[in-house]
PDB file of N, CA and C in Angstrom:
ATOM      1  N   UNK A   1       0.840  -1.178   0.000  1.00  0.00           N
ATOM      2  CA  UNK A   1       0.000   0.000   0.000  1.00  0.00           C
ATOM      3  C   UNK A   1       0.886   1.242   0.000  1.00  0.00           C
ATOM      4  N   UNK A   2       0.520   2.289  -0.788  1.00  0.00           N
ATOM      5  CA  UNK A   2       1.174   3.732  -0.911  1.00  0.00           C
ATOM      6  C   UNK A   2       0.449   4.940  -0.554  1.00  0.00           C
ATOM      7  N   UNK A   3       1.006   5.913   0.160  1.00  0.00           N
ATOM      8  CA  UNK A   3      -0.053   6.723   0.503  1.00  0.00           C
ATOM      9  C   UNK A   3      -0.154   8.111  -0.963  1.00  0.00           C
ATOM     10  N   UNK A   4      -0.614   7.842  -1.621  1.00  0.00           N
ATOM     11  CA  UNK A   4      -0.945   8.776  -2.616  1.00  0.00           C
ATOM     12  C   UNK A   4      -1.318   9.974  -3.044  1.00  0.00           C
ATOM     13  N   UNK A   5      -2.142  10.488  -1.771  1.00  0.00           N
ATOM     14  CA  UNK A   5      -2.864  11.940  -1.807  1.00  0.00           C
ATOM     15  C   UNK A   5      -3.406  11.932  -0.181  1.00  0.00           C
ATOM     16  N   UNK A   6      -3.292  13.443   0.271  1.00  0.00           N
ATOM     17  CA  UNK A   6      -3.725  13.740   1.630  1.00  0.00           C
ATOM     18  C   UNK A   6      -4.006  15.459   1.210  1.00  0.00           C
ATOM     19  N   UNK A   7      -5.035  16.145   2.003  1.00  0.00           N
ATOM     20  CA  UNK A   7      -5.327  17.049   2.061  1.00  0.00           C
ATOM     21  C   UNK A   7      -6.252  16.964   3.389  1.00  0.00           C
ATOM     22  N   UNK A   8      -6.755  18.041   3.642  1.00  0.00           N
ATOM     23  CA  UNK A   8      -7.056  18.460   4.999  1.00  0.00           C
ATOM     24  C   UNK A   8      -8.476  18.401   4.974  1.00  0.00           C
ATOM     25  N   UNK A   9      -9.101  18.446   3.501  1.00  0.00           N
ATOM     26  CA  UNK A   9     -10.289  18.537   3.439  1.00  0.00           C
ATOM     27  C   UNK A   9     -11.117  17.192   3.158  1.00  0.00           C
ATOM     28  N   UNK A  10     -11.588  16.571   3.555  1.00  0.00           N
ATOM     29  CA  UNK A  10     -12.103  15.051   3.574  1.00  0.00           C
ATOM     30  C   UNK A  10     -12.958  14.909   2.356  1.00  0.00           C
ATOM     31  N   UNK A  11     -13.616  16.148   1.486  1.00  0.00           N
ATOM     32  CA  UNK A  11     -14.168  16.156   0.325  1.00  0.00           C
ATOM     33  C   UNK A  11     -13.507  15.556  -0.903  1.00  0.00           C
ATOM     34  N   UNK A  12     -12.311  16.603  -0.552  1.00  0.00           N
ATOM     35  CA  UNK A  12     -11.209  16.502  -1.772  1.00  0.00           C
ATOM     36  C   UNK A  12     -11.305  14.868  -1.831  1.00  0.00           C
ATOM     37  N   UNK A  13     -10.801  14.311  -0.350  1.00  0.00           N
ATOM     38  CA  UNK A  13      -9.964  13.079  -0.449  1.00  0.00           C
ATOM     39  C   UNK A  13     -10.838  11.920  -0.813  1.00  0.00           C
ATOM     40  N   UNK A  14     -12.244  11.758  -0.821  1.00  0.00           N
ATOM     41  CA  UNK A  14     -13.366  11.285  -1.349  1.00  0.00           C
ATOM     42  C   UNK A  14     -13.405  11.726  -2.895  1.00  0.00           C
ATOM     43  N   UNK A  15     -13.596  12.645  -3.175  1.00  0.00           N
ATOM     44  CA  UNK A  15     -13.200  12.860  -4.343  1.00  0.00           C
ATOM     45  C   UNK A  15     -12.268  12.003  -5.672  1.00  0.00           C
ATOM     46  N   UNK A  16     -10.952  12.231  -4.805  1.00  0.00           N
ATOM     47  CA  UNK A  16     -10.032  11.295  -5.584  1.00  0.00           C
ATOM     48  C   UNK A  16     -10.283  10.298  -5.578  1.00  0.00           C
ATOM     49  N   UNK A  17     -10.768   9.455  -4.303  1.00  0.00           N
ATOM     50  CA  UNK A  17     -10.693   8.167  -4.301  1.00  0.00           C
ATOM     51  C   UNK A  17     -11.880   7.693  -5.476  1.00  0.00           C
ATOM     52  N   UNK A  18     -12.701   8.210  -5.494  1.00  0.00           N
ATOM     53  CA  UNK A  18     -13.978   8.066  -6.318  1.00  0.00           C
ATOM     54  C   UNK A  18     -12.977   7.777  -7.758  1.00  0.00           C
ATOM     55  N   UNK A  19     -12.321   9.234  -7.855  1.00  0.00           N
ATOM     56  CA  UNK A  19     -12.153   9.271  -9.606  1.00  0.00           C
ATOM     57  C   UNK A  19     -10.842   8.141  -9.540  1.00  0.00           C
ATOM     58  N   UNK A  20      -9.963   7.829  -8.445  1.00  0.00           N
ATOM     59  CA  UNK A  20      -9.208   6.432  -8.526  1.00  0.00           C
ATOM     60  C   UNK A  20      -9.958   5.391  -8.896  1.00  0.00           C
ATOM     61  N   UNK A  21     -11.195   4.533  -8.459  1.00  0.00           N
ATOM     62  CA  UNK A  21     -12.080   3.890  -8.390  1.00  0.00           C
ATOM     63  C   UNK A  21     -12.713   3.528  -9.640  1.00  0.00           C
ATOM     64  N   UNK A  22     -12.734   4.558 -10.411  1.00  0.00           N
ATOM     65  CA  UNK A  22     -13.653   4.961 -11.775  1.00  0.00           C
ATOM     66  C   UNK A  22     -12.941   4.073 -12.828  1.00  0.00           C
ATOM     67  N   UNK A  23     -10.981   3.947 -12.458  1.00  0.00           N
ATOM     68  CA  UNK A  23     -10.483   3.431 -13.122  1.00  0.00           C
ATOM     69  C   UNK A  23      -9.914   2.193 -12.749  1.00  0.00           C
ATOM     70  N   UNK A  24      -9.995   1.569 -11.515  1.00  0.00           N
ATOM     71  CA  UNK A  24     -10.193   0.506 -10.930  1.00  0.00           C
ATOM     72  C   UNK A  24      -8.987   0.226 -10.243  1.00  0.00           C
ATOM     73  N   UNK A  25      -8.722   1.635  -9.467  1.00  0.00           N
ATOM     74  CA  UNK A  25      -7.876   1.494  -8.673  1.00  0.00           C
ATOM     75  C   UNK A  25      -8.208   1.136  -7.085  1.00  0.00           C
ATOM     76  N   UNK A  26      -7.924   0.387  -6.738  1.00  0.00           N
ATOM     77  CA  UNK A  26      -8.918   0.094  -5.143  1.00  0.00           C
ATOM     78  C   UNK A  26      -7.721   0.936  -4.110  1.00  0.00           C
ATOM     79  N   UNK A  27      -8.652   1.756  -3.291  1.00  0.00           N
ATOM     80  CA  UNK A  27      -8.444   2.754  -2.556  1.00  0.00           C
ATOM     81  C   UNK A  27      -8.509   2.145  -1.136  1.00  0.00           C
ATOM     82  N   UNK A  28      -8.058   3.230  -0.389  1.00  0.00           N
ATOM     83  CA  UNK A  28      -8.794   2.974   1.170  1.00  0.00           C
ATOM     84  C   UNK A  28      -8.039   4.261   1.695  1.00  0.00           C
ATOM     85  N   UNK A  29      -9.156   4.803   2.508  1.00  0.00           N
ATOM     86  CA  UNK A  29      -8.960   6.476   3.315  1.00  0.00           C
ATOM     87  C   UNK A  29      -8.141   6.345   4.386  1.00  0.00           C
ATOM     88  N   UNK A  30      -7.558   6.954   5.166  1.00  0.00           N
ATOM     89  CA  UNK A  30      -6.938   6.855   6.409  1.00  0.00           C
ATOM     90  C   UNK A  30      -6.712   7.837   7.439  1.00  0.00           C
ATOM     91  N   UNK A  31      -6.844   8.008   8.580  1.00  0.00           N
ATOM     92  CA  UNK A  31      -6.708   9.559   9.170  1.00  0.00           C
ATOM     93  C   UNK A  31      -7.920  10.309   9.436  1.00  0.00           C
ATOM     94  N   UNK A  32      -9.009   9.569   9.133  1.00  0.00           N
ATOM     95  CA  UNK A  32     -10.159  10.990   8.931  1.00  0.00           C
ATOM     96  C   UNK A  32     -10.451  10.606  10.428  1.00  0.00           C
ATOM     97  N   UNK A  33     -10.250   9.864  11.395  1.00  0.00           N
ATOM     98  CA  UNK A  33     -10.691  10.334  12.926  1.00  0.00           C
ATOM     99  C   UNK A  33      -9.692  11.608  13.362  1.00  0.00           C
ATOM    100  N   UNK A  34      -8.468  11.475  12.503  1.00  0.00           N
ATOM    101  CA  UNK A  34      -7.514  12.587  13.472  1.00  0.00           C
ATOM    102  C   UNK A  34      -7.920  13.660  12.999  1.00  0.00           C
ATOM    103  N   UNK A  35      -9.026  14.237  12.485  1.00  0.00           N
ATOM    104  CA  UNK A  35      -9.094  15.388  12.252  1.00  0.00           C
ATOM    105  C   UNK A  35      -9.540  16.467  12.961  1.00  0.00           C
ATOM    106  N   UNK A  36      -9.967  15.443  14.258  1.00  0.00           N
ATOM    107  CA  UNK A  36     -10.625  16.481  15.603  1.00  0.00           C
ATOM    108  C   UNK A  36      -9.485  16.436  16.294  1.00  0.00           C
ATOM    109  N   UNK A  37      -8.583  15.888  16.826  1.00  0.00           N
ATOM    110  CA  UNK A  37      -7.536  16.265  16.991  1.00  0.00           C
ATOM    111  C   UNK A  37      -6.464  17.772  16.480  1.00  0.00           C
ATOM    112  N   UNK A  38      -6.584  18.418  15.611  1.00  0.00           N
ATOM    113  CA  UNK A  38      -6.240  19.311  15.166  1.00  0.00           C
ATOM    114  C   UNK A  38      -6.047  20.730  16.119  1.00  0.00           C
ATOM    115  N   UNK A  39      -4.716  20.780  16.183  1.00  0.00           N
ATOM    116  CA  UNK A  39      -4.396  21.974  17.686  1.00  0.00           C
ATOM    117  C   UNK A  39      -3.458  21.535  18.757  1.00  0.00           C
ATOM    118  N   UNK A  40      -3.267  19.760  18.683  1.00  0.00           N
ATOM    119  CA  UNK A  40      -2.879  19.097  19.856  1.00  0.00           C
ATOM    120  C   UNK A  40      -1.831  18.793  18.979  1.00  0.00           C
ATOM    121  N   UNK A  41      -1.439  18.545  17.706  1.00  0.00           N
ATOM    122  CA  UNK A  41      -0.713  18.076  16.788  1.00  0.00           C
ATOM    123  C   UNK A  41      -0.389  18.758  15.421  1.00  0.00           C
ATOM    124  N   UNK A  42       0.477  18.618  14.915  1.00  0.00           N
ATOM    125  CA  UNK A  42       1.180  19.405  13.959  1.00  0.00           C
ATOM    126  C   UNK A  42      -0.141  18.974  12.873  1.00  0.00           C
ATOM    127  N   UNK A  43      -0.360  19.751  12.373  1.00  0.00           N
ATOM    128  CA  UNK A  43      -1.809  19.937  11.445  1.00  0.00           C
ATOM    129  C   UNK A  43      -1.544  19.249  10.026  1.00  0.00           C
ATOM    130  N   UNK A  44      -0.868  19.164   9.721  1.00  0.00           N
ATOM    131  CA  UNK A  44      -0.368  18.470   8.451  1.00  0.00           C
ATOM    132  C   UNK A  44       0.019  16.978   8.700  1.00  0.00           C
ATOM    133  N   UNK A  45       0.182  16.335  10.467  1.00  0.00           N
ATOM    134  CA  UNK A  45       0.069  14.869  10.398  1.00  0.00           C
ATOM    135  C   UNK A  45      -1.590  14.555  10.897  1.00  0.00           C
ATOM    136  N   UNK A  46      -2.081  15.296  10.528  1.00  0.00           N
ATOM    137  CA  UNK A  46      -3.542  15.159  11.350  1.00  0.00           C
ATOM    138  C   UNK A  46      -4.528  15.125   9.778  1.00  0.00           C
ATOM    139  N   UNK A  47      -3.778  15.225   8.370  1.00  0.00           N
ATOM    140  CA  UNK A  47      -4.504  15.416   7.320  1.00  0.00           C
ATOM    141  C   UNK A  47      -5.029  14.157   6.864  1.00  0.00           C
ATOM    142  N   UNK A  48      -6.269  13.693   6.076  1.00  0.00           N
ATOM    143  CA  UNK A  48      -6.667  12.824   5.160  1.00  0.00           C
ATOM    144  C   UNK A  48      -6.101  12.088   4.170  1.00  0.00           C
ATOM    145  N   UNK A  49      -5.434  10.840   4.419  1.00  0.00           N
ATOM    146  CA  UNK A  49      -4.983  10.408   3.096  1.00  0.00           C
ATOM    147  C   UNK A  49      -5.249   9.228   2.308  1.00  0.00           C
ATOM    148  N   UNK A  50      -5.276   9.091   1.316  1.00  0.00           N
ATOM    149  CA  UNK A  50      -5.442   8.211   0.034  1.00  0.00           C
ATOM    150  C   UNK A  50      -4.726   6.731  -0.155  1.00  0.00           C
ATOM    151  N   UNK A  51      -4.859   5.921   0.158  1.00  0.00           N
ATOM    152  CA  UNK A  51      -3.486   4.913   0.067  1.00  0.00           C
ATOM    153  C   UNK A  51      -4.420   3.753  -0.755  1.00  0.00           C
ATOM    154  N   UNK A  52      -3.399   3.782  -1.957  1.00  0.00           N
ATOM    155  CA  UNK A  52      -4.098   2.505  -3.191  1.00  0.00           C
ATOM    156  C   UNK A  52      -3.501   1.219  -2.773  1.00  0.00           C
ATOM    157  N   UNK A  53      -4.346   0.187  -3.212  1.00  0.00           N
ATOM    158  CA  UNK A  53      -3.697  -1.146  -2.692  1.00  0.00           C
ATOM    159  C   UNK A  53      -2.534  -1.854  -3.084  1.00  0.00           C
ATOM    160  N   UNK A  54      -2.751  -1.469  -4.594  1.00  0.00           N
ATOM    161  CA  UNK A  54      -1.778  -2.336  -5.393  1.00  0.00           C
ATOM    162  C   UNK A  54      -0.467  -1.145  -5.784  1.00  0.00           C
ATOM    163  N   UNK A  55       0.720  -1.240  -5.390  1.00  0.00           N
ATOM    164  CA  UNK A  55       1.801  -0.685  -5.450  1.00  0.00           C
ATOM    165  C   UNK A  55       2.046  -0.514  -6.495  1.00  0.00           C
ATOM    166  N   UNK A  56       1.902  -1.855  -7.646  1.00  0.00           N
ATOM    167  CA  UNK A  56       2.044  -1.635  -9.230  1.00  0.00           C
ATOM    168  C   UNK A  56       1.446  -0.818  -9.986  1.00  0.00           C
ATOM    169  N   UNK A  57       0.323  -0.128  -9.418  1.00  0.00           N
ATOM    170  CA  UNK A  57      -0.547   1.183 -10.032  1.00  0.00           C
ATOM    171  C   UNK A  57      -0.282   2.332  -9.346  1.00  0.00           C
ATOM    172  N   UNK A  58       0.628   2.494  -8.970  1.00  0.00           N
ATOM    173  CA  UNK A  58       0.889   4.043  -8.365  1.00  0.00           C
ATOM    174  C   UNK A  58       1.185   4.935  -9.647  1.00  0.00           C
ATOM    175  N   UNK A  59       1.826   4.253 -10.308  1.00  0.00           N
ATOM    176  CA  UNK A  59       2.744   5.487 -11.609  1.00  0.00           C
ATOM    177  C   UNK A  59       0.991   5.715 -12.734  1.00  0.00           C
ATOM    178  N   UNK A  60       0.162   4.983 -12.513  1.00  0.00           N
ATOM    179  CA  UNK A  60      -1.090   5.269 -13.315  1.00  0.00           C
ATOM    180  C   UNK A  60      -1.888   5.875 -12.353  1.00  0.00           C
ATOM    181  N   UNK A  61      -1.976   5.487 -11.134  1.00  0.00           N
ATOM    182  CA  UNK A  61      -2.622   6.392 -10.422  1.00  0.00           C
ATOM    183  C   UNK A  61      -2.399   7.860  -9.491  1.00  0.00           C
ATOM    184  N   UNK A  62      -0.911   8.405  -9.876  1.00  0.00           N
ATOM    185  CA  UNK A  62      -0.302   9.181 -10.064  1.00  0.00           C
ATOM    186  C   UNK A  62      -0.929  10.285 -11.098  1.00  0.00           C
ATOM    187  N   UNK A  63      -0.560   9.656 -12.035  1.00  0.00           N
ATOM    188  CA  UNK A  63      -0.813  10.380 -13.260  1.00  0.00           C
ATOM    189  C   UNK A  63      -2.343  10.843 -13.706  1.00  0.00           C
ATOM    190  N   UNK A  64      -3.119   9.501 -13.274  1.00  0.00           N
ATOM    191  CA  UNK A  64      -4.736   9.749 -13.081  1.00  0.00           C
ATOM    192  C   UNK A  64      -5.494  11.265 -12.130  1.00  0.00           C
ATOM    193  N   UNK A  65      -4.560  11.528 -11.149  1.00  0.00           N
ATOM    194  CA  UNK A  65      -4.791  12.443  -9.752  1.00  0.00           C
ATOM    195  C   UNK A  65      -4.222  13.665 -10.689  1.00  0.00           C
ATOM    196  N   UNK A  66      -3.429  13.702 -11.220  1.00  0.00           N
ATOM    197  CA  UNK A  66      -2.106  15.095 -11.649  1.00  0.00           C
ATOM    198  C   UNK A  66      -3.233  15.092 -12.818  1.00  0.00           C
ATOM    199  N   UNK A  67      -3.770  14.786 -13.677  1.00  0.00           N
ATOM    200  CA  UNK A  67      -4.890  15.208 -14.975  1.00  0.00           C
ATOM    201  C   UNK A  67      -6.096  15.327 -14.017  1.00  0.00           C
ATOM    202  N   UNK A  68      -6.654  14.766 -12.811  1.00  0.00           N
ATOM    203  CA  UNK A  68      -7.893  15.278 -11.973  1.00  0.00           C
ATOM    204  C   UNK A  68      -8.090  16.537 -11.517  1.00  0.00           C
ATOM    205  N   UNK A  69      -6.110  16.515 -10.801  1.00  0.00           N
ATOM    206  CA  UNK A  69      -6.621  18.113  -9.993  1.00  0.00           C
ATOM    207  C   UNK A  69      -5.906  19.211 -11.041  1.00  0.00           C
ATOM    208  N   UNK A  70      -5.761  18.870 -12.311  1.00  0.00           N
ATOM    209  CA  UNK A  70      -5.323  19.999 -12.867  1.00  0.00           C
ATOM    210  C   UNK A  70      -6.611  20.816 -13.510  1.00  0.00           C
ATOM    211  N   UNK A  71      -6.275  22.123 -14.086  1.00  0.00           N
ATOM    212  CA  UNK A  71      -7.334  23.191 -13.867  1.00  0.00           C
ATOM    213  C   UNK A  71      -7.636  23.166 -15.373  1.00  0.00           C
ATOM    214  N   UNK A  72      -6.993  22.346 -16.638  1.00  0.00           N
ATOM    215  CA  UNK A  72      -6.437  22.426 -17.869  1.00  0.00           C
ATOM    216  C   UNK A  72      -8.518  21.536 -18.167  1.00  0.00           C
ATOM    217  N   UNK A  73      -8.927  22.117 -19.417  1.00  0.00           N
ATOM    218  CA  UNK A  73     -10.346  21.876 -19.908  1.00  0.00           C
ATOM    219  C   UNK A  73     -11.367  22.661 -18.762  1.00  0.00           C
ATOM    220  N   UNK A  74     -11.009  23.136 -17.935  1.00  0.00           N
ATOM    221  CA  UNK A  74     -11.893  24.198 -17.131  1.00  0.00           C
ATOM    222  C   UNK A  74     -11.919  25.604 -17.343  1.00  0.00           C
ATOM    223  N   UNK A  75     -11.243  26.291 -18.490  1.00  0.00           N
ATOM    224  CA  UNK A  75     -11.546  27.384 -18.493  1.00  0.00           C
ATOM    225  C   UNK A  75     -11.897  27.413 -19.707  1.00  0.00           C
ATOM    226  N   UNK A  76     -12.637  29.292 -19.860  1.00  0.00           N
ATOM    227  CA  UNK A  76     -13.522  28.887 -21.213  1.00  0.00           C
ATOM    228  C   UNK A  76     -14.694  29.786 -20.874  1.00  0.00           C
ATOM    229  N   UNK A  77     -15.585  29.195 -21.724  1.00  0.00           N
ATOM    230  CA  UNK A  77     -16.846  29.827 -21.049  1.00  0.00           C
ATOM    231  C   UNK A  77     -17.346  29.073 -20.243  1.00  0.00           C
ATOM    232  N   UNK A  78     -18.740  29.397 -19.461  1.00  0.00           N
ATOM    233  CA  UNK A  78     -18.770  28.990 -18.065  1.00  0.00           C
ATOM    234  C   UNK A  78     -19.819  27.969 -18.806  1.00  0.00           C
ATOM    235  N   UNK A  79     -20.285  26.989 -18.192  1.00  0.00           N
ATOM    236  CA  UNK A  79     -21.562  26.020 -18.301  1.00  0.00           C
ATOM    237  C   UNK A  79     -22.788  26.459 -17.952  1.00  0.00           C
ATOM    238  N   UNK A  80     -23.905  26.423 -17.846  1.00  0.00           N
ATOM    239  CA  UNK A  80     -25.234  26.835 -17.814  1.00  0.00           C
ATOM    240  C   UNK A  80     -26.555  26.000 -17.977  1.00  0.00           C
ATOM    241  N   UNK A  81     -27.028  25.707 -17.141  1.00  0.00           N
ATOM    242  CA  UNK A  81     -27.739  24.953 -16.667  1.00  0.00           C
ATOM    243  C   UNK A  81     -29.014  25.266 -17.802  1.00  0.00           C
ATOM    244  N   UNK A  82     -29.661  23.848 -18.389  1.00  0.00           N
ATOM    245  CA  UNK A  82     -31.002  24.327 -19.184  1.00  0.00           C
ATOM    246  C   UNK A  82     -31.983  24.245 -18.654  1.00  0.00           C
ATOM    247  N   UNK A  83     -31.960  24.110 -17.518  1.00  0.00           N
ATOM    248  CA  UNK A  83     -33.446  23.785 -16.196  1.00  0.00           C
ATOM    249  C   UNK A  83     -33.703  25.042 -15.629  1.00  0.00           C
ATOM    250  N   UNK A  84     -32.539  25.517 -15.073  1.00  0.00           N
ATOM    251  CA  UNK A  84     -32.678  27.136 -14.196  1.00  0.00           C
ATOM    252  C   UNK A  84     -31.683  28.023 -14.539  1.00  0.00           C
ATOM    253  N   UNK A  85     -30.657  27.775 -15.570  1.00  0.00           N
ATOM    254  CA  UNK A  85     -30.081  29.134 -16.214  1.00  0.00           C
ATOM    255  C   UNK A  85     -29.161  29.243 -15.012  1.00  0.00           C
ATOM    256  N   UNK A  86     -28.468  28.382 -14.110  1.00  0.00           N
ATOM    257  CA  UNK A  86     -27.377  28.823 -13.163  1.00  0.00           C
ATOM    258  C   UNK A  86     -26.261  28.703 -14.214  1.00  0.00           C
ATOM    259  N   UNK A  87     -25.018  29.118 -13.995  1.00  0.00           N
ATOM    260  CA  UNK A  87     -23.575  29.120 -14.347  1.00  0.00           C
ATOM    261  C   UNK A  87     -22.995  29.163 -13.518  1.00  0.00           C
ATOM    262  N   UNK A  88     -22.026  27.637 -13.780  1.00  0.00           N
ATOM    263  CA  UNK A  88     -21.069  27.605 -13.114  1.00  0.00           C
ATOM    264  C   UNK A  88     -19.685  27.840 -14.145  1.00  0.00           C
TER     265      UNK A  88
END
């Protein structure tokens, strides 16, 4: 097991694991009790992290995360909803 991705925000780290998953990377979360802890401990070992099972998919599931959280096909014009006209 490798720990792959951690952030502070438990969304994010659901997030990834999802879009890991999508490509059949089997995941598992770790840390999300220490997050009430936060104040008693250095805040960055108290973060959310990602750890895939199979070691042999790190360099694809690497690369899968680095094209997820990049910002590249998000700009542009905005999207717009045909139900209620929101834009995001």
């Amino acid at each position: 097991m490798i720990n792959i991705y951690s952030h502070q925000n438990s969304t994010s780290v659901y997030l990834m694991k999802n879009v890991l998953e999508n490509f059949d990377i089997q995941c598992e979360i770790r840390n999300e009790a220490l997050a009430s802890v936060v104040g008693q401990y250095n805040p960055f070992n108290t973060w959310i992290e990602l750890w895939i099972m199979d070691d042999a998919k790190y360099d694809e599931a690497q690369k899968i995360l680095k094209e997820a959280l990049s910002d590249e096909g998000t700009k542009g014009e905005p999207w717009k909803c045909s139900k209620c006209g929101e834009e995001n």
